[in-house]
C-alpha atoms as a PDB file:
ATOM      1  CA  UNK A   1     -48.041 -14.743 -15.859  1.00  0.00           C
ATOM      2  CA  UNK A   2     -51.571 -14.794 -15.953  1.00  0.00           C
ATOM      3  CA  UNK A   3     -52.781 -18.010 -14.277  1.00  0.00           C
ATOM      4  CA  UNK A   4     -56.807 -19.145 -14.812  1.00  0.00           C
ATOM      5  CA  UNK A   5     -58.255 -18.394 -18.311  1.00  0.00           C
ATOM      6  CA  UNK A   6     -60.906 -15.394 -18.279  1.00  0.00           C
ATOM      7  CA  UNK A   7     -64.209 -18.007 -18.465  1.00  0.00           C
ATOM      8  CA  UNK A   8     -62.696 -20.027 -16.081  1.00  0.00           C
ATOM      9  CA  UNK A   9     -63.025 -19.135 -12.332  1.00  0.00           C
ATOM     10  CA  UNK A  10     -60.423 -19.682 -10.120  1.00  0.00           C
ATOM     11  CA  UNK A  11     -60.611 -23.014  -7.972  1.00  0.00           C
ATOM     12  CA  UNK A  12     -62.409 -22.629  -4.598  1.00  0.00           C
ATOM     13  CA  UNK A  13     -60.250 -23.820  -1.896  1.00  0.00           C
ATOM     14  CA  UNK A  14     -61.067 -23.917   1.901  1.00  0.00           C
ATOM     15  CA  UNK A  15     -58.383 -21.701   3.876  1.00  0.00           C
ATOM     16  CA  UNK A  16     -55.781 -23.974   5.246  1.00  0.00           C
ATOM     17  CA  UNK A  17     -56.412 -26.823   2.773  1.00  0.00           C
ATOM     18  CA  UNK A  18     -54.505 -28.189  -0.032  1.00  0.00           C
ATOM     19  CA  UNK A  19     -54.653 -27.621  -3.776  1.00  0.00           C
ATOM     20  CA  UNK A  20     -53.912 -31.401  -4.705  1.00  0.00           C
ATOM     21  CA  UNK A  21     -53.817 -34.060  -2.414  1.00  0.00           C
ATOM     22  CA  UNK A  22     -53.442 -37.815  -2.928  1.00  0.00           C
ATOM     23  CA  UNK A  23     -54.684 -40.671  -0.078  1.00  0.00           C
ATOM     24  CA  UNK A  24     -53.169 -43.978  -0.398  1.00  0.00           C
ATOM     25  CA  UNK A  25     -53.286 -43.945  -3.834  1.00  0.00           C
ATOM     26  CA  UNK A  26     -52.135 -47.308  -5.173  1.00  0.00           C
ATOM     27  CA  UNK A  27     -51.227 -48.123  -8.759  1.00  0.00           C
ATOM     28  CA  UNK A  28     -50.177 -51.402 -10.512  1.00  0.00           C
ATOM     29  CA  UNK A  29     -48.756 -52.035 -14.056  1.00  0.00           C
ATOM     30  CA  UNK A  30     -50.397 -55.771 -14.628  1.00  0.00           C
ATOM     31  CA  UNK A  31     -48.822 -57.509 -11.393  1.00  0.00           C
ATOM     32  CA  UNK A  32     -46.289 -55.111 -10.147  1.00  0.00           C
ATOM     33  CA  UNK A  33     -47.219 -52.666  -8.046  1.00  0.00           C
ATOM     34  CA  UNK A  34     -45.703 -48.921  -9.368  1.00  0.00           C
ATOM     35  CA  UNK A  35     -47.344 -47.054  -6.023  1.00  0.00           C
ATOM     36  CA  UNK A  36     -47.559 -48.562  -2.601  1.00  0.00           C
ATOM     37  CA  UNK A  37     -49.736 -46.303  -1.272  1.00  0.00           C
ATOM     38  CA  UNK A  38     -48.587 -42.379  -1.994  1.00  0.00           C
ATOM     39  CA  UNK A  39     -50.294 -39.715   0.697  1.00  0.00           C
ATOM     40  CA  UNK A  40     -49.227 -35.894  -0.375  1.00  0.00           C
ATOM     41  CA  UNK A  41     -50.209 -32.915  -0.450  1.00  0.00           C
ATOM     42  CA  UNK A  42     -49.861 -29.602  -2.022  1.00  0.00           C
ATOM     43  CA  UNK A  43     -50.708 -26.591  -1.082  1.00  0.00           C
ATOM     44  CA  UNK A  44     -51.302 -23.372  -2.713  1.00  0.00           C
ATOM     45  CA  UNK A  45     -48.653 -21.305  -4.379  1.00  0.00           C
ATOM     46  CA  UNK A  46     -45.907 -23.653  -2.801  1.00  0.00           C
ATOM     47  CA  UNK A  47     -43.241 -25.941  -4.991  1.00  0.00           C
ATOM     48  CA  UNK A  48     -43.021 -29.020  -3.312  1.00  0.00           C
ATOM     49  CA  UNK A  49     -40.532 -31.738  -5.105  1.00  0.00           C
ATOM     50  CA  UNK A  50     -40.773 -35.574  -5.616  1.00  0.00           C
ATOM     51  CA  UNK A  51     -37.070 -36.848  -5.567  1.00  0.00           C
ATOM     52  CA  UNK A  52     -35.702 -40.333  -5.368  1.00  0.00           C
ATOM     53  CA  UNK A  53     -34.006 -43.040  -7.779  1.00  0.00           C
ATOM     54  CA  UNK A  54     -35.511 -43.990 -10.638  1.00  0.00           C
ATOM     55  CA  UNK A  55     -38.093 -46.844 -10.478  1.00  0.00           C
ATOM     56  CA  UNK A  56     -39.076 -45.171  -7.229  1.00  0.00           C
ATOM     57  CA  UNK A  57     -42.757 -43.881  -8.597  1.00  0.00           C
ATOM     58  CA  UNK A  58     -42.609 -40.297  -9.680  1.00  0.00           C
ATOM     59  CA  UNK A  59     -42.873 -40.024 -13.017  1.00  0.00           C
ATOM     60  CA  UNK A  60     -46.230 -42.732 -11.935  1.00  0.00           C
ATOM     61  CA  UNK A  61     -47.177 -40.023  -9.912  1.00  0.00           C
ATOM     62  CA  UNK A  62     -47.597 -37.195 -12.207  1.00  0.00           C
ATOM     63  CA  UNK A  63     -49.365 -39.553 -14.487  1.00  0.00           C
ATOM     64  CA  UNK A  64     -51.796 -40.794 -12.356  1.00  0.00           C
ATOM     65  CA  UNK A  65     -52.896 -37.259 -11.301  1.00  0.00           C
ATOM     66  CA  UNK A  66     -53.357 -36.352 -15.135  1.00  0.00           C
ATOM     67  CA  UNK A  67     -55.456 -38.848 -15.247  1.00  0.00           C
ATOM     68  CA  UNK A  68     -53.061 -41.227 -17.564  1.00  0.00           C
ATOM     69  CA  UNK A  69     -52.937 -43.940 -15.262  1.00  0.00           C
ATOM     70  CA  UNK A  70     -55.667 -45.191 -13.394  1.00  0.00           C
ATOM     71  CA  UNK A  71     -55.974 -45.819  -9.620  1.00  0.00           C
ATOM     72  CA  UNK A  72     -56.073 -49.116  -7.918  1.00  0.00           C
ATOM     73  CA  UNK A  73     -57.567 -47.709  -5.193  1.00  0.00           C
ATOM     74  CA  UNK A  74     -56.990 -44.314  -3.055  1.00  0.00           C
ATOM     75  CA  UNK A  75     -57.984 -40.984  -3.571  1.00  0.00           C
ATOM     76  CA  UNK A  76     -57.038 -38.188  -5.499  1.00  0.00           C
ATOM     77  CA  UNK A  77     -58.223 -34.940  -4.765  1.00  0.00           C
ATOM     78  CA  UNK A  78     -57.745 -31.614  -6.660  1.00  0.00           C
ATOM     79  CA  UNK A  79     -59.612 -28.166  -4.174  1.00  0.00           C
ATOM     80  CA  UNK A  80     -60.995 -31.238  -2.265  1.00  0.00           C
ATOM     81  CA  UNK A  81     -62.685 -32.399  -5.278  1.00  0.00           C
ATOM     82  CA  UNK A  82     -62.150 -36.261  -6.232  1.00  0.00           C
ATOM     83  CA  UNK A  83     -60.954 -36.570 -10.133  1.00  0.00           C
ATOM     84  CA  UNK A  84     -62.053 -39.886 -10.043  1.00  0.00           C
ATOM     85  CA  UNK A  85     -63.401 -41.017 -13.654  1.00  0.00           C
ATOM     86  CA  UNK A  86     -62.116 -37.726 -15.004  1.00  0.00           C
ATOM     87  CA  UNK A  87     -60.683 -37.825 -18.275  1.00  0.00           C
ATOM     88  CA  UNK A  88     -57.354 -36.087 -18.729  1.00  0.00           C
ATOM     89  CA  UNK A  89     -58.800 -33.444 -21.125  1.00  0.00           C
ATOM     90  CA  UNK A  90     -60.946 -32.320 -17.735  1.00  0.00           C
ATOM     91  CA  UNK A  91     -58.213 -32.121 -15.729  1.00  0.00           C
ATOM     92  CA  UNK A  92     -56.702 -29.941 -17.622  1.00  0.00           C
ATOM     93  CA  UNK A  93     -59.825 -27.688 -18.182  1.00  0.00           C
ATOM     94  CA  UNK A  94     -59.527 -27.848 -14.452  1.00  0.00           C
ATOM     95  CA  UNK A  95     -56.570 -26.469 -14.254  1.00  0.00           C
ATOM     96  CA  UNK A  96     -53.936 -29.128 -14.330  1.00  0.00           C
ATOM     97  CA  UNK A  97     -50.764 -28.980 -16.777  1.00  0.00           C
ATOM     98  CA  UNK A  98     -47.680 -31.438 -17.476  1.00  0.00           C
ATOM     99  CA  UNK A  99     -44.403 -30.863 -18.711  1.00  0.00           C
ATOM    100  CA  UNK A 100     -43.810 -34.449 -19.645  1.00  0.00           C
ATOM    101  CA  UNK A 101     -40.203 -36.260 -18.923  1.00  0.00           C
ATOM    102  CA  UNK A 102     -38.250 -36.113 -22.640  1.00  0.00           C
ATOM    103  CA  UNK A 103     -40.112 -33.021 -23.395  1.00  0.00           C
ATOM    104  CA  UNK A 104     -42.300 -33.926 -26.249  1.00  0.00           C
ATOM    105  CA  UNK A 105     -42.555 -31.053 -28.226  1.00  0.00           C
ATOM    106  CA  UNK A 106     -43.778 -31.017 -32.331  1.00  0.00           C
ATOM    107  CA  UNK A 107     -40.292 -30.851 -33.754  1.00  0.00           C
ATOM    108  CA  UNK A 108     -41.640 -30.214 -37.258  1.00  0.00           C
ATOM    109  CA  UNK A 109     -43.575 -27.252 -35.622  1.00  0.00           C
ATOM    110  CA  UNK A 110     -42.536 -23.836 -35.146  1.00  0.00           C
ATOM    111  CA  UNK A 111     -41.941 -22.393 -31.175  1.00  0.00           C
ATOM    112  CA  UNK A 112     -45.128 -20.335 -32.052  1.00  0.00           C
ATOM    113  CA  UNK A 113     -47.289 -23.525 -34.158  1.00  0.00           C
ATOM    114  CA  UNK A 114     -45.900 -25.148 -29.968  1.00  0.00           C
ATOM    115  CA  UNK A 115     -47.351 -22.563 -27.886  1.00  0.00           C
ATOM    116  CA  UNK A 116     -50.313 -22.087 -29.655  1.00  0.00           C
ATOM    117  CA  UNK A 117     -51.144 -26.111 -29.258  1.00  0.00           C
ATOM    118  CA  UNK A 118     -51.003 -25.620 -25.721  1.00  0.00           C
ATOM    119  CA  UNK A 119     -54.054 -22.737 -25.511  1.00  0.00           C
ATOM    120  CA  UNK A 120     -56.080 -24.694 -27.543  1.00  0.00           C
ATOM    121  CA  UNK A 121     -58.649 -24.661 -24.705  1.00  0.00           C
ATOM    122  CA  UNK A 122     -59.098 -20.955 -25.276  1.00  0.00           C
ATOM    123  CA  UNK A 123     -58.203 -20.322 -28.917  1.00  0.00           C
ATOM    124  CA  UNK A 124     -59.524 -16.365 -29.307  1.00  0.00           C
ATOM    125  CA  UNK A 125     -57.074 -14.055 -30.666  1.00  0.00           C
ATOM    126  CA  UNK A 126     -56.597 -11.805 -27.330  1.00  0.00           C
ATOM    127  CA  UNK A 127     -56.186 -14.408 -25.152  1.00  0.00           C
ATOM    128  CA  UNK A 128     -53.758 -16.213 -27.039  1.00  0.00           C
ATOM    129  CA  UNK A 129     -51.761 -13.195 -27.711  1.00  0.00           C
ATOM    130  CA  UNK A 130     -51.370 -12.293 -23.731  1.00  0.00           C
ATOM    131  CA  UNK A 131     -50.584 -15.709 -22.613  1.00  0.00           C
ATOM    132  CA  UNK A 132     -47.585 -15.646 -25.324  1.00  0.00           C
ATOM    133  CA  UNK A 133     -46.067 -12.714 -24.036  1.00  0.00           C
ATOM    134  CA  UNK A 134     -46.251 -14.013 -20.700  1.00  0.00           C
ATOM    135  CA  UNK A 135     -44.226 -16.576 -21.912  1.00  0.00           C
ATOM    136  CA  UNK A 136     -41.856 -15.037 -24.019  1.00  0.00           C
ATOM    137  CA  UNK A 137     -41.074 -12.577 -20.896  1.00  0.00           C
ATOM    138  CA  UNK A 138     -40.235 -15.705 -18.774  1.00  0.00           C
ATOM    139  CA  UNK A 139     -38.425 -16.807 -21.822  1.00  0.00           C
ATOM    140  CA  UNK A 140     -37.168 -14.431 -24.033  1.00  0.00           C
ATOM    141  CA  UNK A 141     -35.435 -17.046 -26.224  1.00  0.00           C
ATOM    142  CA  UNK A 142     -38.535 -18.403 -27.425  1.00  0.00           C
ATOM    143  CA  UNK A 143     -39.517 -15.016 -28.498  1.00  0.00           C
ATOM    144  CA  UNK A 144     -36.715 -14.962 -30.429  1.00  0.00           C
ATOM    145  CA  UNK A 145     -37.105 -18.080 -32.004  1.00  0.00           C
ATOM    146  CA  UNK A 146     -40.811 -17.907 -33.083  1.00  0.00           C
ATOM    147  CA  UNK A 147     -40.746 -19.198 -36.331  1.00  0.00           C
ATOM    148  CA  UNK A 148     -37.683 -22.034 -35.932  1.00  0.00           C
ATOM    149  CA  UNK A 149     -38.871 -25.439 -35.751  1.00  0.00           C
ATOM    150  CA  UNK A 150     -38.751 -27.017 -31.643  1.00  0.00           C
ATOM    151  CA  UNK A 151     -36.735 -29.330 -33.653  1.00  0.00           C
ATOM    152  CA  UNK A 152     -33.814 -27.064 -34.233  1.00  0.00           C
ATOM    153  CA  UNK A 153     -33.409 -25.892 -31.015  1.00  0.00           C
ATOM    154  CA  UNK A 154     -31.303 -27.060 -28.001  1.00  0.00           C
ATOM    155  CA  UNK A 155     -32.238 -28.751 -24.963  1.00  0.00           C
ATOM    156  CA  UNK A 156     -32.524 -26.053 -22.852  1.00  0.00           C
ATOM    157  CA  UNK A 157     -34.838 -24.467 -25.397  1.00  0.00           C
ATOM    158  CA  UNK A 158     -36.759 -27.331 -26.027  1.00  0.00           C
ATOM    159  CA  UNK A 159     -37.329 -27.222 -21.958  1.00  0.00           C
ATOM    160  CA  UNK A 160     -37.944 -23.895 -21.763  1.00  0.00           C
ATOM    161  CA  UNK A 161     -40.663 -24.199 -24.685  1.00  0.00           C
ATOM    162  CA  UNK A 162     -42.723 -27.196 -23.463  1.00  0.00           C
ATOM    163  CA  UNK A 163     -42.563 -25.489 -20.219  1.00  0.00           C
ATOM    164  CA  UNK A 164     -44.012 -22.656 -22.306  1.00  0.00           C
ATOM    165  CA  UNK A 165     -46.812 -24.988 -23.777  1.00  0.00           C
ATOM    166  CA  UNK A 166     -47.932 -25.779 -20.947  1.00  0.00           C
ATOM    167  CA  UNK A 167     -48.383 -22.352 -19.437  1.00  0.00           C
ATOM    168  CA  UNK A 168     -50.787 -21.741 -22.240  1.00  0.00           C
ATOM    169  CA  UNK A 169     -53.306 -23.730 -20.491  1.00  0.00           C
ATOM    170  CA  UNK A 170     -53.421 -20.874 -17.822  1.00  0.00           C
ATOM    171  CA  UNK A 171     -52.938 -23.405 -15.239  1.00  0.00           C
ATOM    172  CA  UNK A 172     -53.240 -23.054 -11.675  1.00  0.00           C
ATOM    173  CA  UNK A 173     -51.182 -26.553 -10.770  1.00  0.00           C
ATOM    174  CA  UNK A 174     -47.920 -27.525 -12.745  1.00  0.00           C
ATOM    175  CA  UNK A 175     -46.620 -30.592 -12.834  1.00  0.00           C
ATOM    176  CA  UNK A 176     -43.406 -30.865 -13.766  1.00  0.00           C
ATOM    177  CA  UNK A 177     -41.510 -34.552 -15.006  1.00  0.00           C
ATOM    178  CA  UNK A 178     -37.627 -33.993 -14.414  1.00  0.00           C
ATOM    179  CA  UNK A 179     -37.039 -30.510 -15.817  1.00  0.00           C
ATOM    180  CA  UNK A 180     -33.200 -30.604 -15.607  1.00  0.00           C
ATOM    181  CA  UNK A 181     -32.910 -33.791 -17.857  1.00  0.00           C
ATOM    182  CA  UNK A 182     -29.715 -33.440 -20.697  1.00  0.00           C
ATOM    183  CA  UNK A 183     -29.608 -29.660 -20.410  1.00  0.00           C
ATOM    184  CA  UNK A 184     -26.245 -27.757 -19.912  1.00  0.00           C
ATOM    185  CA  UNK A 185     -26.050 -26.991 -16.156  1.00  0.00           C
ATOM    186  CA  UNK A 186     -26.041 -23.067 -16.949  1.00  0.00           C
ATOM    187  CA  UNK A 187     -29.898 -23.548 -18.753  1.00  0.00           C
ATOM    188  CA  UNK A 188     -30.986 -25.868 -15.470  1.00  0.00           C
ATOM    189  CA  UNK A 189     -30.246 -22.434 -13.702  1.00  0.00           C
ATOM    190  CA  UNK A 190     -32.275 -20.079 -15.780  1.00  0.00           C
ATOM    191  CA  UNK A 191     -35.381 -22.997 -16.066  1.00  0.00           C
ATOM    192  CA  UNK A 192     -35.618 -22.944 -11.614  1.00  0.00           C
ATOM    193  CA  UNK A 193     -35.154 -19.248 -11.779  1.00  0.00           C
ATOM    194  CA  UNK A 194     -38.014 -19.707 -13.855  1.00  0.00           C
ATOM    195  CA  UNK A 195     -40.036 -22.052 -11.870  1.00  0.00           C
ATOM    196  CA  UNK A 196     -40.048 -19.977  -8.927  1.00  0.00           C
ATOM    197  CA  UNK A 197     -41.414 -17.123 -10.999  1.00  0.00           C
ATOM    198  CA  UNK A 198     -43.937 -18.953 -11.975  1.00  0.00           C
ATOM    199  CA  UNK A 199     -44.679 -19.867  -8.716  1.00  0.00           C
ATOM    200  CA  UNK A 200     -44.850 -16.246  -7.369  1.00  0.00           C
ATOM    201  CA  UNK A 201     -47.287 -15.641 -10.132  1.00  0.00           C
ATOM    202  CA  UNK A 202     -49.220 -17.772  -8.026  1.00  0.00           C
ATOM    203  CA  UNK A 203     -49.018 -21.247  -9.955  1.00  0.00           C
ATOM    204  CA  UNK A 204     -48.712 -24.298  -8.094  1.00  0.00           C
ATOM    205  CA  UNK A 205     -45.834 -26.338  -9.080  1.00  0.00           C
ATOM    206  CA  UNK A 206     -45.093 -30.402  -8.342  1.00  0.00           C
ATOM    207  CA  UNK A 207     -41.778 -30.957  -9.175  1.00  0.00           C
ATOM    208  CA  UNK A 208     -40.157 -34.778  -9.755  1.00  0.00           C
ATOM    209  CA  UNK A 209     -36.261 -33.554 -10.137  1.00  0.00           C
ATOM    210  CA  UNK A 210     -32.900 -35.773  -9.859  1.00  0.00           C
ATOM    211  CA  UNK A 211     -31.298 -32.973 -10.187  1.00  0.00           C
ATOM    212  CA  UNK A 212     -31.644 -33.375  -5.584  1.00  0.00           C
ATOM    213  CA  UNK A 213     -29.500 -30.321  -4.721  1.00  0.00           C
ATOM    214  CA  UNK A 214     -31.427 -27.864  -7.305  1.00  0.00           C
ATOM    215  CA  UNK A 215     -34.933 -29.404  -6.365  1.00  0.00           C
ATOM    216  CA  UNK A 216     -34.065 -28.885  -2.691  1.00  0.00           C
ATOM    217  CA  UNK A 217     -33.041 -25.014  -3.341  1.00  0.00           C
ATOM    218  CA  UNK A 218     -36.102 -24.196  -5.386  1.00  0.00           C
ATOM    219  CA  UNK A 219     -38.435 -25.933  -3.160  1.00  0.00           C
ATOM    220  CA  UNK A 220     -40.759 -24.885   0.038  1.00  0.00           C
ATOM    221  CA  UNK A 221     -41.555 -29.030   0.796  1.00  0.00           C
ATOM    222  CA  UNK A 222     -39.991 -32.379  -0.568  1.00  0.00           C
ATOM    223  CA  UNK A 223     -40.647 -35.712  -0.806  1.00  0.00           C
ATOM    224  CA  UNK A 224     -38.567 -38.240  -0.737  1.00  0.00           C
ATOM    225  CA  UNK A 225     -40.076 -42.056  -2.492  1.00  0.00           C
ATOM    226  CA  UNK A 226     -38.680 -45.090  -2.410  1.00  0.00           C
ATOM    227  CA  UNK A 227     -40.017 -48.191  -4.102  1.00  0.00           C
ATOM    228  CA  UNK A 228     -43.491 -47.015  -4.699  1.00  0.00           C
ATOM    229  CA  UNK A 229     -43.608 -45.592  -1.155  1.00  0.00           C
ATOM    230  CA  UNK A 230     -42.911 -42.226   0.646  1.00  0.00           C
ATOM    231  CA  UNK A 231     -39.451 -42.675   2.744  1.00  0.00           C
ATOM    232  CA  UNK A 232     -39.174 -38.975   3.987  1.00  0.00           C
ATOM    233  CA  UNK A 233     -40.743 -36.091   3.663  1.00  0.00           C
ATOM    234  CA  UNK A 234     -40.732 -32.474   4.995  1.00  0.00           C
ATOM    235  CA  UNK A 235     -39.497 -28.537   4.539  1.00  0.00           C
ATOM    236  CA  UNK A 236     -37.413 -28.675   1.804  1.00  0.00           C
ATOM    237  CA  UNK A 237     -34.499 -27.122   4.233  1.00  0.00           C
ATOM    238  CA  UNK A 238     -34.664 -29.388   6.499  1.00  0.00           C
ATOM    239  CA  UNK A 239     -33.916 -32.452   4.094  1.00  0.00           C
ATOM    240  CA  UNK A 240     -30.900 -31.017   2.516  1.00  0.00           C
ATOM    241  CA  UNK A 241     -29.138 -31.408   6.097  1.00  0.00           C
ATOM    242  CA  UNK A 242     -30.462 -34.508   6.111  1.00  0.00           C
ATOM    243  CA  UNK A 243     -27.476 -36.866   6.581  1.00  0.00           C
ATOM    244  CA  UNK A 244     -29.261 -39.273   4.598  1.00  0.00           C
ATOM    245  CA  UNK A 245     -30.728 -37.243   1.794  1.00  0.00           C
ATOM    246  CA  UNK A 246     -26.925 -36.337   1.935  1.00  0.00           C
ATOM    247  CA  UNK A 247     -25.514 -39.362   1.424  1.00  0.00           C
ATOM    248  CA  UNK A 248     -28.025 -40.772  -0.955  1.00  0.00           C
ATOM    249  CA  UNK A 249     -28.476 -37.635  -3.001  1.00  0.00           C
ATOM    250  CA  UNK A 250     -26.468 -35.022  -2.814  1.00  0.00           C
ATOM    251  CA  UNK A 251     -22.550 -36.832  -2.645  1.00  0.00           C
ATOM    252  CA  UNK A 252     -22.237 -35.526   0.861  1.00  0.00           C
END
């Protein structure tokens, strides 16, 4: 998987320091208050995951560092620059991707008419044919099924191809809004095998996952909200012995 488009250099990052980091970042939906005050960060190459009930901020998260929510107050910080004021379309040229929750791919579109939606901030023929065959090797389905509509294929397909989409972007962080959600547990398998290979390709991935046990497995770090707030956080490892990421999570 090829990671930063050819024009684009590769983010600068001081060694030690993290890729995307948030500081107290609150944000409010009219009067209630969707983040209390979130503090992460994410460091090269790593997956770190976002788990917790729903309501409890992550899907808030991902938007707010795309730039579809705005702060209250805080920071947010991507190679230890701040994105305040920057329009989503910038944070992606920067190097930021979602896979939204649900999806959200063209159903009326072909899997190829998908892809090439994603790349459209480098539309020449060479690069757009590379970054497709990087994605069709992580997915070989969706080579298969280049010229049926998203529409007509099945969840795990659908996942796999906005997954796809937004790998066209070349990113270097990948945000990821519950990637297990309605898919046939075999298919939630083969999309974290995937994950982590995109991750050794040297993408960094932010996860927000129900799925607790999976997220845990894939991940190097976690974190654990609750209400807006962080509750736990640490090595991924670690907080699957937890006996109260056990109890709360994972049925134990």
């Amino acid at each position: 998987m090829r990671v930063a488009h050819p024009s684009r250099a590769k983010l600068s990052i001081a060694e030690g320091a993290p890729l995307l980091e948030l500081q107290d970042v609150k944000v409010s939906y009219g009067g209630i208050k969707a983040l209390r005050g979130i503090s992460l960060r994410v460091f090269p190459g790593e997956i770190v995951a976002m788990i917790g009930a729903n309501g409890a901020g992550k899907t808030t998260t991902l938007k707010t560092i795309m730039g579809l929510l705005p702060l209250a107050s805080g920071a947010l910080k991507l190679a230890g620059r701040s994105l305040a004021g920057d329009a989503t379309e910038k944070r992606v040229a920067d190097g930021i991707s979602l896979v939204p929750e649900g999806r959200a791919i063209f159903p009326n579109l072909t899997v190829r008419e998908n892809l090439e939606l994603g790349a459209y901030l480098h539309r020449d023929a060479k690069t757009m044919k590379e970054t497709i065959e990087d994605v069709t090797k992580l997915f070989p389905r969706l080579g298969e099924r280049m010229k049926q509509e998203g529409g007509t294929l099945s969840g795990g397909e659908q996942q796999m191809l906005a997954i796809g989409r937004a790998l066209m972007a070349r990113p270097q962080l990948l945000l990821l809004d519950e990637p297990s959600l309605g898919i046939a547990p075999k298919l939630v398998q083969q999309i974290f095998h995937a994950i982590a290979e995109i991750a050794k390709s040297g993408v960094t991935i932010l996860v927000v996952e129900q799925n607790t046990r999976i997220a845990l497995a894939t991940s190097h770090r976690a974190y654990v909200l609750r209400t807006g707030e962080i509750a736990l956080e640490g090595y991924a490892k670690e907080l699957a012995s937890n006996p109260e990421i056990q109890a709360a999570y994972l049925g134990g």
